[in-house]
PDB file of N, CA and C in Angstrom:
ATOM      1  N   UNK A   1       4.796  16.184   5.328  1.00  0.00           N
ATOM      2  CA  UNK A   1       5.078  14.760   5.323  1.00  0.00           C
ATOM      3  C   UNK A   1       5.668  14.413   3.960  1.00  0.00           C
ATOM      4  N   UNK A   2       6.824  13.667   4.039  1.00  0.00           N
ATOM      5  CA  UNK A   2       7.112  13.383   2.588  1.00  0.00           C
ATOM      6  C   UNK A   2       7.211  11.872   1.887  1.00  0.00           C
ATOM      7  N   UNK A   3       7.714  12.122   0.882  1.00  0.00           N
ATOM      8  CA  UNK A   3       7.496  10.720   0.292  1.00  0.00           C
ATOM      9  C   UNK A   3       8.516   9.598   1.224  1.00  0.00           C
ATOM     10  N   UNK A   4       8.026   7.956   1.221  1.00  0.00           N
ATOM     11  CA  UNK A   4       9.265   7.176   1.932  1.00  0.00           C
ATOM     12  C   UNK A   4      10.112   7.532   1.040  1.00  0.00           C
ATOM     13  N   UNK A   5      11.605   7.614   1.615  1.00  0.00           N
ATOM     14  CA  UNK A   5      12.830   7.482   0.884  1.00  0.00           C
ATOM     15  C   UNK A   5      13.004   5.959   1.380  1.00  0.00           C
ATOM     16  N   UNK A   6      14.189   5.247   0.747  1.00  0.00           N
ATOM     17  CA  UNK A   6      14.636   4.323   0.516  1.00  0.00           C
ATOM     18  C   UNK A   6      14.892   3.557   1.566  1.00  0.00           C
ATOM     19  N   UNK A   7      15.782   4.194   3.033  1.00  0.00           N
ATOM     20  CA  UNK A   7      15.300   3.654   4.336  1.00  0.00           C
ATOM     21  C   UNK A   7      14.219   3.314   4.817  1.00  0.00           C
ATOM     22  N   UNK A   8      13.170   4.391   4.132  1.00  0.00           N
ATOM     23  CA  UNK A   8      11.519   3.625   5.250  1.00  0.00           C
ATOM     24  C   UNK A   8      10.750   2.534   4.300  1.00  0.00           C
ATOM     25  N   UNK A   9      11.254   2.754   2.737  1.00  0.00           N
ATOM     26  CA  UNK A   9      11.222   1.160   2.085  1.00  0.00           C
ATOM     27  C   UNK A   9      11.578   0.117   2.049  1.00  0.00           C
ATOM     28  N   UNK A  10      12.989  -0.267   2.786  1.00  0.00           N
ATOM     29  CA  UNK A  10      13.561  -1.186   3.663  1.00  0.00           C
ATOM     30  C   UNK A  10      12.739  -1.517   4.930  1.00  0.00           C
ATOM     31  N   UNK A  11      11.987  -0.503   5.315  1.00  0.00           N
ATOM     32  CA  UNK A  11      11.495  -1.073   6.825  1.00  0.00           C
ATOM     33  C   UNK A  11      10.069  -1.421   6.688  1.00  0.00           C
ATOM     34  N   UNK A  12       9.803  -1.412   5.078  1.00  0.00           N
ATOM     35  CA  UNK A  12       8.172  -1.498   4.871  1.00  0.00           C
ATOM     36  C   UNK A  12       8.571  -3.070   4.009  1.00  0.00           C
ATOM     37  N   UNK A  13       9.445  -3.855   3.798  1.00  0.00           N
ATOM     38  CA  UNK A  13      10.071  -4.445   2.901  1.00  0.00           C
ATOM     39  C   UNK A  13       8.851  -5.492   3.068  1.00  0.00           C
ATOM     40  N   UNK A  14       8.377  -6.042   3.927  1.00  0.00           N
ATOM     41  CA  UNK A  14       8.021  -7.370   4.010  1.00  0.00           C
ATOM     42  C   UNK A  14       6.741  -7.245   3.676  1.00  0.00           C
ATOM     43  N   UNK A  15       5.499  -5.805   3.811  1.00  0.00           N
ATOM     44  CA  UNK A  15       4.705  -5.130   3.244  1.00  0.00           C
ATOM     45  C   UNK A  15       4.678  -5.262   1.892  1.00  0.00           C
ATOM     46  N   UNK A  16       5.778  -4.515   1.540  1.00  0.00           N
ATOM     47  CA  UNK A  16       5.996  -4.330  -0.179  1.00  0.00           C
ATOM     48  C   UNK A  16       5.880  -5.990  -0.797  1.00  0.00           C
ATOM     49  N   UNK A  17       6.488  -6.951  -0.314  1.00  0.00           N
ATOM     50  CA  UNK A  17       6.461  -8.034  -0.826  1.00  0.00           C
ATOM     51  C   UNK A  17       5.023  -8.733  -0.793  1.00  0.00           C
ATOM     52  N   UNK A  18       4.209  -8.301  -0.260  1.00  0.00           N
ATOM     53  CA  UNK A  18       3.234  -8.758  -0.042  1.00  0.00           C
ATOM     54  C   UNK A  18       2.134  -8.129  -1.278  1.00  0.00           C
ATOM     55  N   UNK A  19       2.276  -7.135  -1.290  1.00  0.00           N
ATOM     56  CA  UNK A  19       1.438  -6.237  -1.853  1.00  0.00           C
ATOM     57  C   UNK A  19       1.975  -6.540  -3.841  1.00  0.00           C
ATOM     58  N   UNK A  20       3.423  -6.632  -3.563  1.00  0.00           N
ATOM     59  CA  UNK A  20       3.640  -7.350  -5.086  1.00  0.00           C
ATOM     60  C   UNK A  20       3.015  -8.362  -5.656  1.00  0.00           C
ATOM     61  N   UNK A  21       2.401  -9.270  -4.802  1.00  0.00           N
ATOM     62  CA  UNK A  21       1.775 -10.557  -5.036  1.00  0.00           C
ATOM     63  C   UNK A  21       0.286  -9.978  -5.482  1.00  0.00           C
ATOM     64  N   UNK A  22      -0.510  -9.263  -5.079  1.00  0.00           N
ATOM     65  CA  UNK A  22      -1.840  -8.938  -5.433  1.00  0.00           C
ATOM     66  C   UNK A  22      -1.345  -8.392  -7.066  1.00  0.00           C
ATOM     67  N   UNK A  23      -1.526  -9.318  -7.814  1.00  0.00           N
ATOM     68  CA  UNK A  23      -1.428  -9.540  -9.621  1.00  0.00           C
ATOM     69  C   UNK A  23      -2.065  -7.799 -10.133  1.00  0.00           C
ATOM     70  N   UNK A  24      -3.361  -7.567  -9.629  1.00  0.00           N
ATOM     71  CA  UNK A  24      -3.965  -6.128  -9.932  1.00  0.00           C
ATOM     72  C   UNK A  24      -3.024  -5.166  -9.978  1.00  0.00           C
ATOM     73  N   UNK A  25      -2.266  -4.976  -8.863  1.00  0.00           N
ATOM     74  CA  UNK A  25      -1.399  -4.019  -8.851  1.00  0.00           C
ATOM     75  C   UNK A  25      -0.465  -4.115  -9.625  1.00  0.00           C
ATOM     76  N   UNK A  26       0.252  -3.065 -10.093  1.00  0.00           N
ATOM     77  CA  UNK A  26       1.115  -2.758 -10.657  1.00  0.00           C
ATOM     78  C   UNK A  26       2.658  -1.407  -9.919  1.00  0.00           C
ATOM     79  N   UNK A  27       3.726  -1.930  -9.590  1.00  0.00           N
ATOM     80  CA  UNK A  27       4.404  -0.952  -8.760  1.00  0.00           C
ATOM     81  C   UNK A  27       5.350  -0.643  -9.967  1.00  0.00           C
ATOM     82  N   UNK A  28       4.686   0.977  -9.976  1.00  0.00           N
ATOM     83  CA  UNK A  28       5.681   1.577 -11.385  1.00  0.00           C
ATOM     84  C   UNK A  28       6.875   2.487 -11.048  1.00  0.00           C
ATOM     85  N   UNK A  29       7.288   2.331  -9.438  1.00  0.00           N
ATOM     86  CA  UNK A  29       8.068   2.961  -8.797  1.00  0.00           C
ATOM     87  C   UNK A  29       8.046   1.796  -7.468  1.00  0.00           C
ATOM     88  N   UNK A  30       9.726   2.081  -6.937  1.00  0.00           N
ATOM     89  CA  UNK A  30       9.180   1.302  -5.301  1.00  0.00           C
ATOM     90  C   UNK A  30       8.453   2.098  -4.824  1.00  0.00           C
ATOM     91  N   UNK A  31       7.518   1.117  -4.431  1.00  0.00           N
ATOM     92  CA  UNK A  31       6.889   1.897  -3.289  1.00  0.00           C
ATOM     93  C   UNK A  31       5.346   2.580  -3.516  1.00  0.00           C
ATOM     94  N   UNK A  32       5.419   2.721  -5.104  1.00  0.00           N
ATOM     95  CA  UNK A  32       4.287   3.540  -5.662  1.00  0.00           C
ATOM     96  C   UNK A  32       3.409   2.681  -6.504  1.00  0.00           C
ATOM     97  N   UNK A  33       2.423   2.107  -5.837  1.00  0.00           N
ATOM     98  CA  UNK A  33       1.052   1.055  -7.046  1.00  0.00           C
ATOM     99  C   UNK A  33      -0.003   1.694  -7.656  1.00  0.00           C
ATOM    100  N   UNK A  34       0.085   1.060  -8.860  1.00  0.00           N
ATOM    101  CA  UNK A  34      -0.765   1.453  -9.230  1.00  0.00           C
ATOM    102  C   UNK A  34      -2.056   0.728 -10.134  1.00  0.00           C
ATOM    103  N   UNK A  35      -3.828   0.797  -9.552  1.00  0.00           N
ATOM    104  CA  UNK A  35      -4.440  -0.239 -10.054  1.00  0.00           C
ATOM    105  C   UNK A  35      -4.866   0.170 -11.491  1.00  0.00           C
ATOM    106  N   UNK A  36      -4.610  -0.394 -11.908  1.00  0.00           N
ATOM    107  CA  UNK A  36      -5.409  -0.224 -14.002  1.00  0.00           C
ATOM    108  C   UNK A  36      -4.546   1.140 -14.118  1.00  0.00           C
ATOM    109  N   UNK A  37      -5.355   2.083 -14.513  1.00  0.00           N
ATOM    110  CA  UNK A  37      -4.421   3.276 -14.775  1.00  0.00           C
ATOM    111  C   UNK A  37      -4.260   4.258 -13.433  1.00  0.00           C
ATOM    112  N   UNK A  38      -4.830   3.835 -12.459  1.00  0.00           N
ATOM    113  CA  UNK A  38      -4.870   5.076 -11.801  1.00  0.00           C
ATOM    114  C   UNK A  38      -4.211   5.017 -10.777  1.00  0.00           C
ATOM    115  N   UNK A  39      -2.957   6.025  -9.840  1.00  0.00           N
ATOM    116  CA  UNK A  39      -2.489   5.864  -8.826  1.00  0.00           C
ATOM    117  C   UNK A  39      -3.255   5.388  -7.719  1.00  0.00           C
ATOM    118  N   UNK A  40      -3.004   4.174  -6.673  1.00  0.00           N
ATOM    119  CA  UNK A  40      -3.796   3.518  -6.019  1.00  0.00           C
ATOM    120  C   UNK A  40      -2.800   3.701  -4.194  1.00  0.00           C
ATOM    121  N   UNK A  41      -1.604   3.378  -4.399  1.00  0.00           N
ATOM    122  CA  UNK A  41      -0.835   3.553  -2.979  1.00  0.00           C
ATOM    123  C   UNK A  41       0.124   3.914  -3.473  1.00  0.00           C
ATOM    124  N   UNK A  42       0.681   4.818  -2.193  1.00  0.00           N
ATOM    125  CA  UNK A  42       2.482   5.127  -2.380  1.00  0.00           C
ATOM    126  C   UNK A  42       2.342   5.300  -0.420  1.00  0.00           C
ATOM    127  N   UNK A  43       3.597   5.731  -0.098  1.00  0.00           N
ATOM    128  CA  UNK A  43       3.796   5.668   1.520  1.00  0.00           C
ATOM    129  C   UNK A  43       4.694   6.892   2.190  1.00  0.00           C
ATOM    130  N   UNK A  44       4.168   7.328   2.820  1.00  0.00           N
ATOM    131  CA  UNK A  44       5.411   8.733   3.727  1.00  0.00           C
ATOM    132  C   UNK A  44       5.629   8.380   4.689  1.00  0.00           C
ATOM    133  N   UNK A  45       6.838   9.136   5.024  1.00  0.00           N
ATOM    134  CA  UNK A  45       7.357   9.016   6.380  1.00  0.00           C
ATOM    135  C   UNK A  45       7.334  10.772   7.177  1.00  0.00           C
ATOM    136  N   UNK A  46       7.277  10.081   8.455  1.00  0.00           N
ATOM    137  CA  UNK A  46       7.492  11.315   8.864  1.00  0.00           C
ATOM    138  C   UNK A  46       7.605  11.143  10.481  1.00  0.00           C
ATOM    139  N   UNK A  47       7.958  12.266  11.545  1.00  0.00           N
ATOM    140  CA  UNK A  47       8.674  11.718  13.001  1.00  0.00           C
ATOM    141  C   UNK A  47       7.552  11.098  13.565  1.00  0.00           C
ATOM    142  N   UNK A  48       6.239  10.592  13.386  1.00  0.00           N
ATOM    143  CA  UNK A  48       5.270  10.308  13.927  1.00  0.00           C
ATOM    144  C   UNK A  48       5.130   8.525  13.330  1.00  0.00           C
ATOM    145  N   UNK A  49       5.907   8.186  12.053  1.00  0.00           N
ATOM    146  CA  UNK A  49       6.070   7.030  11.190  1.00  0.00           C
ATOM    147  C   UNK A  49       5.372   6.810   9.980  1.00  0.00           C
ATOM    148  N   UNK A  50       5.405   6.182   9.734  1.00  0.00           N
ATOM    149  CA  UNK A  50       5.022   5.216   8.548  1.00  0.00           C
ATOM    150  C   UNK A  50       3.917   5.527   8.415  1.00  0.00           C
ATOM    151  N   UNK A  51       3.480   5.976   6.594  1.00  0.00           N
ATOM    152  CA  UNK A  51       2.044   5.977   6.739  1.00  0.00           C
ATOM    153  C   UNK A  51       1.614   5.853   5.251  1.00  0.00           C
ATOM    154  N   UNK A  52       0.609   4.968   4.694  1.00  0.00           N
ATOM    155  CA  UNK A  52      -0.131   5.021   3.433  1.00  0.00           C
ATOM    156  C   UNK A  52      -1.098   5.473   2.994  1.00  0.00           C
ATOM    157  N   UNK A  53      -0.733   6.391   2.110  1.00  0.00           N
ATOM    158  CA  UNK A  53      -2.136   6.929   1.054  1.00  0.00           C
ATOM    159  C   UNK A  53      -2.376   5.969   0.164  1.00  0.00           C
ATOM    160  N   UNK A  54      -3.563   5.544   0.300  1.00  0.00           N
ATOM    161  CA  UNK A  54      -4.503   4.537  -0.457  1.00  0.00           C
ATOM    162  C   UNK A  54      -5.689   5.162  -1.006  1.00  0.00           C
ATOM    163  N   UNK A  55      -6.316   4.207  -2.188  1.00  0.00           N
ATOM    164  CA  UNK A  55      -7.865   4.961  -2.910  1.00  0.00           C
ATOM    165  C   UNK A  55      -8.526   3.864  -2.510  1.00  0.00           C
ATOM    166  N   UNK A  56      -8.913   3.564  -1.032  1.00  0.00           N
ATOM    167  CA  UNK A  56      -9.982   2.671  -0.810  1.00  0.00           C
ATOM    168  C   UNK A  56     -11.274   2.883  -1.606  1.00  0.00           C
ATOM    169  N   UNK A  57     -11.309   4.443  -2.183  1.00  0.00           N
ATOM    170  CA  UNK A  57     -12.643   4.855  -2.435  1.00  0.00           C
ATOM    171  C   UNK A  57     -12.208   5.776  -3.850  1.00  0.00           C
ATOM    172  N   UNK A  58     -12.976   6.729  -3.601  1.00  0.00           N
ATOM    173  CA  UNK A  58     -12.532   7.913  -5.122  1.00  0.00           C
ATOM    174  C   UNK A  58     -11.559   8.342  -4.731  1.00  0.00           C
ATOM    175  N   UNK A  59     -11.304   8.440  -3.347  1.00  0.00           N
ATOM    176  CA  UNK A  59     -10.264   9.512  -2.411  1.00  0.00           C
ATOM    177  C   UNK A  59      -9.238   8.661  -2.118  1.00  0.00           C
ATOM    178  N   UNK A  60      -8.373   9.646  -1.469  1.00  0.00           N
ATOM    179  CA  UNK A  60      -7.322   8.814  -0.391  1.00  0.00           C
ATOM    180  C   UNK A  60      -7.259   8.829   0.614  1.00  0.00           C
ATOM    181  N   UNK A  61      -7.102   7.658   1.455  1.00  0.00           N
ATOM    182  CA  UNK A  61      -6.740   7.489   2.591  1.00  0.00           C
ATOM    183  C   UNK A  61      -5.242   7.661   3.420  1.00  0.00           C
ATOM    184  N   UNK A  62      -5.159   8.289   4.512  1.00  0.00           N
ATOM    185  CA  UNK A  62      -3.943   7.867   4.994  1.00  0.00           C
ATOM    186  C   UNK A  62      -4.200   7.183   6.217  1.00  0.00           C
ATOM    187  N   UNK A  63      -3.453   6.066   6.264  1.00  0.00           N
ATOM    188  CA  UNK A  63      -3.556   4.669   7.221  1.00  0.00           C
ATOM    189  C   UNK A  63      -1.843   4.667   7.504  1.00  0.00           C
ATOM    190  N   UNK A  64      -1.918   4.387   9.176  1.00  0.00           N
ATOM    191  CA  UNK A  64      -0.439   4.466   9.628  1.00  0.00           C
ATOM    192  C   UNK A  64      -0.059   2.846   8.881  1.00  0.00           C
ATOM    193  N   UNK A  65       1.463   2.861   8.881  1.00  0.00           N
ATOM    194  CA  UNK A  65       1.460   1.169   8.827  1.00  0.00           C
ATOM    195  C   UNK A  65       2.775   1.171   9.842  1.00  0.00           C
ATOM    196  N   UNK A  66       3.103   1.843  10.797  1.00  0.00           N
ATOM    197  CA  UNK A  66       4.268   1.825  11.165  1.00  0.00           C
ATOM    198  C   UNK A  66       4.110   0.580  11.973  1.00  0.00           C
ATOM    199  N   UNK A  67       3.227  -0.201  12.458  1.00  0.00           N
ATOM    200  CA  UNK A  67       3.213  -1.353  13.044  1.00  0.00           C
ATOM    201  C   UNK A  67       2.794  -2.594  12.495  1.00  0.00           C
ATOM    202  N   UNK A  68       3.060  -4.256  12.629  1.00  0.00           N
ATOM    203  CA  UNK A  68       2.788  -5.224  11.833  1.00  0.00           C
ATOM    204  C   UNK A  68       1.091  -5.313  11.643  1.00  0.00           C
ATOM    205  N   UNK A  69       0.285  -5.136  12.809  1.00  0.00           N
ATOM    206  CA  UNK A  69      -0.838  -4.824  12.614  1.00  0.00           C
ATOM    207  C   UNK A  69      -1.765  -3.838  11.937  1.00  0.00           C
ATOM    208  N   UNK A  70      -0.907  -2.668  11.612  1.00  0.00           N
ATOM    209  CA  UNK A  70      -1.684  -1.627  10.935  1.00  0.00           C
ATOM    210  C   UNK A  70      -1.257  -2.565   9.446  1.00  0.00           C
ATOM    211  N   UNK A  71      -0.266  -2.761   9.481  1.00  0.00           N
ATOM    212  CA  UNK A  71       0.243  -3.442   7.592  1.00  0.00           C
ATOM    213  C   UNK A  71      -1.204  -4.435   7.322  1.00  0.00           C
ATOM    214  N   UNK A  72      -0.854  -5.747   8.330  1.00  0.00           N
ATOM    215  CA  UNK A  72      -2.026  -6.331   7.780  1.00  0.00           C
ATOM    216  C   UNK A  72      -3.497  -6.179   8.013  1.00  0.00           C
ATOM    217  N   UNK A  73      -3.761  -4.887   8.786  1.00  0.00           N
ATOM    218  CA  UNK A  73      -5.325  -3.929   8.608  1.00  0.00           C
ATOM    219  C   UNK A  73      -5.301  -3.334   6.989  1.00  0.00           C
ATOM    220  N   UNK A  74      -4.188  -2.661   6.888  1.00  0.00           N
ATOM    221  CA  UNK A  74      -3.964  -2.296   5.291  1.00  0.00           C
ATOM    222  C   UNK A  74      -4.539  -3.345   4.157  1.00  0.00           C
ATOM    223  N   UNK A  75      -3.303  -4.473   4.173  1.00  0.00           N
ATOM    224  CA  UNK A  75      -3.867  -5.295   3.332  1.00  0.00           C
ATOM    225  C   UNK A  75      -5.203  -6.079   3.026  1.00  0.00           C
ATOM    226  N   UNK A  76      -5.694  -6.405   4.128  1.00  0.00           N
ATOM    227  CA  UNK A  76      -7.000  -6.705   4.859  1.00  0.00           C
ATOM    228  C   UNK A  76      -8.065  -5.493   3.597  1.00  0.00           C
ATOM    229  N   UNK A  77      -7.614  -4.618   3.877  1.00  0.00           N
ATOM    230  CA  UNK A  77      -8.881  -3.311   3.201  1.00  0.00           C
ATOM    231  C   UNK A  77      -8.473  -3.338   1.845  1.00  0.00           C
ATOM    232  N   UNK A  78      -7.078  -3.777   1.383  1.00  0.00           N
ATOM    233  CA  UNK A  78      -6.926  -3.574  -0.154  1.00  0.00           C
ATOM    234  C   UNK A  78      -7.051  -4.510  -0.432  1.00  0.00           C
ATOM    235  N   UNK A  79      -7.106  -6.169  -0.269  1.00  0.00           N
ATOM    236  CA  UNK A  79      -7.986  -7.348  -0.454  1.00  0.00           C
ATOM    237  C   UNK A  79      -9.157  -6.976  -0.872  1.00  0.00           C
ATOM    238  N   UNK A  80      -9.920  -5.863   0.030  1.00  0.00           N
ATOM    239  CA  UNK A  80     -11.380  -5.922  -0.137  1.00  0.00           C
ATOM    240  C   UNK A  80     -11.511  -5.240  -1.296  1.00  0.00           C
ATOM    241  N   UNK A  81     -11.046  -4.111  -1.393  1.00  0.00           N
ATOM    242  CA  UNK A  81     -10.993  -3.005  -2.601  1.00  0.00           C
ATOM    243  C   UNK A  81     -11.021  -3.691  -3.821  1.00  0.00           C
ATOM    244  N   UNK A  82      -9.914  -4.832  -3.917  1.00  0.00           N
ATOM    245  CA  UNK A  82      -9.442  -5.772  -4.886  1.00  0.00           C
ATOM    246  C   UNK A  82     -10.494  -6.411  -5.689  1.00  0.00           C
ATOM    247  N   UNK A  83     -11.332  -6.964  -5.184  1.00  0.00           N
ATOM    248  CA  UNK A  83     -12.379  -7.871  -4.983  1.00  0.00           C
ATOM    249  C   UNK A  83     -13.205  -7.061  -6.150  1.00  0.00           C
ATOM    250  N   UNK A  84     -13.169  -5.861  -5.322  1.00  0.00           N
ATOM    251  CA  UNK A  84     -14.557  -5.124  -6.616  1.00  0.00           C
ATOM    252  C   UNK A  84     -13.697  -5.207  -7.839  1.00  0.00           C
ATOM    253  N   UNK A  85     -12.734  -5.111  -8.433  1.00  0.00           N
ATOM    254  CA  UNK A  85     -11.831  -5.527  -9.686  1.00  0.00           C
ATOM    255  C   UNK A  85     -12.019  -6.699 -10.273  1.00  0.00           C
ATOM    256  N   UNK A  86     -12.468  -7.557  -9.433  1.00  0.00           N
ATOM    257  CA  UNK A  86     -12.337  -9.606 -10.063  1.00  0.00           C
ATOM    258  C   UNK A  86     -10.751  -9.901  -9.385  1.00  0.00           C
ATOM    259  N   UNK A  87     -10.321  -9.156  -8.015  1.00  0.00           N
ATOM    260  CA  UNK A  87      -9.278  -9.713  -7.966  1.00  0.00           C
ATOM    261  C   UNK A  87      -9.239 -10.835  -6.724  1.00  0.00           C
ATOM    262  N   UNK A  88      -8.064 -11.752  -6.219  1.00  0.00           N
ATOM    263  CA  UNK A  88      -8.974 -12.175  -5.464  1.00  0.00           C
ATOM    264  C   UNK A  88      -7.400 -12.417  -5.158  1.00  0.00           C
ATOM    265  N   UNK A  89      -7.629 -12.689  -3.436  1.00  0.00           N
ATOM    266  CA  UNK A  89      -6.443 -12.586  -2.102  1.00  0.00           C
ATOM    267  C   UNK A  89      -5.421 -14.233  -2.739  1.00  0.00           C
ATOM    268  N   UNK A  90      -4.211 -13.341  -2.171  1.00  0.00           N
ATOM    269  CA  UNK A  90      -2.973 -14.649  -2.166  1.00  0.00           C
ATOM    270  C   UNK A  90      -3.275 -15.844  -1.508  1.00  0.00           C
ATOM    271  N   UNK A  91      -3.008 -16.851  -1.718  1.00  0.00           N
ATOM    272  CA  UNK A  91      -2.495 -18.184  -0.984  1.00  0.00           C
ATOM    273  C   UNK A  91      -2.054 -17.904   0.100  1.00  0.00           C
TER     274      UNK A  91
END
């Protein structure tokens, strides 16, 4: 599975914009966040779709997002993650 290239970051676009707004994060690459110092999400593609490695925990997760509902299940769980930081959900 490899990293999104630039097409499946166009199709994650409205995701990405979303996820720019949570202030905690930091995207030091498209596509690639990162919370305080430590890599937190980046996204692959592959013939099966869209999918994010996240550190809900110590680890990573991979969570599909190839659909509008998996995106905002995503955000939904990195809201929560957030929270343990002092961060707290968009408007």
């Amino acid at each position: 599975m490899k990293h999104a290239g630039q097409e499946a970051l166009e199709r994650l676009s409205p995701l990405l914009e979303k996820l720019r707004q949570r202030t905690l994060l930091r995207e030091k690459r498209p596509g690639i966040f990162y919370l305080k110092s430590r890599a937190f999400l980046h996204f692959h593609e592959d013939p099966d779709g869209l999918f994010a490695d996240v550190r809900l925990s110590a680890d990573f997760v991979r969570l599909s997002v190839t659909k509008r509902a998996d995106q905002a299940a995503l955000l939904r769980q990195i809201d929560d993650r957030l929270t343990e930081f002092g961060g707290s959900k968009p408007g």
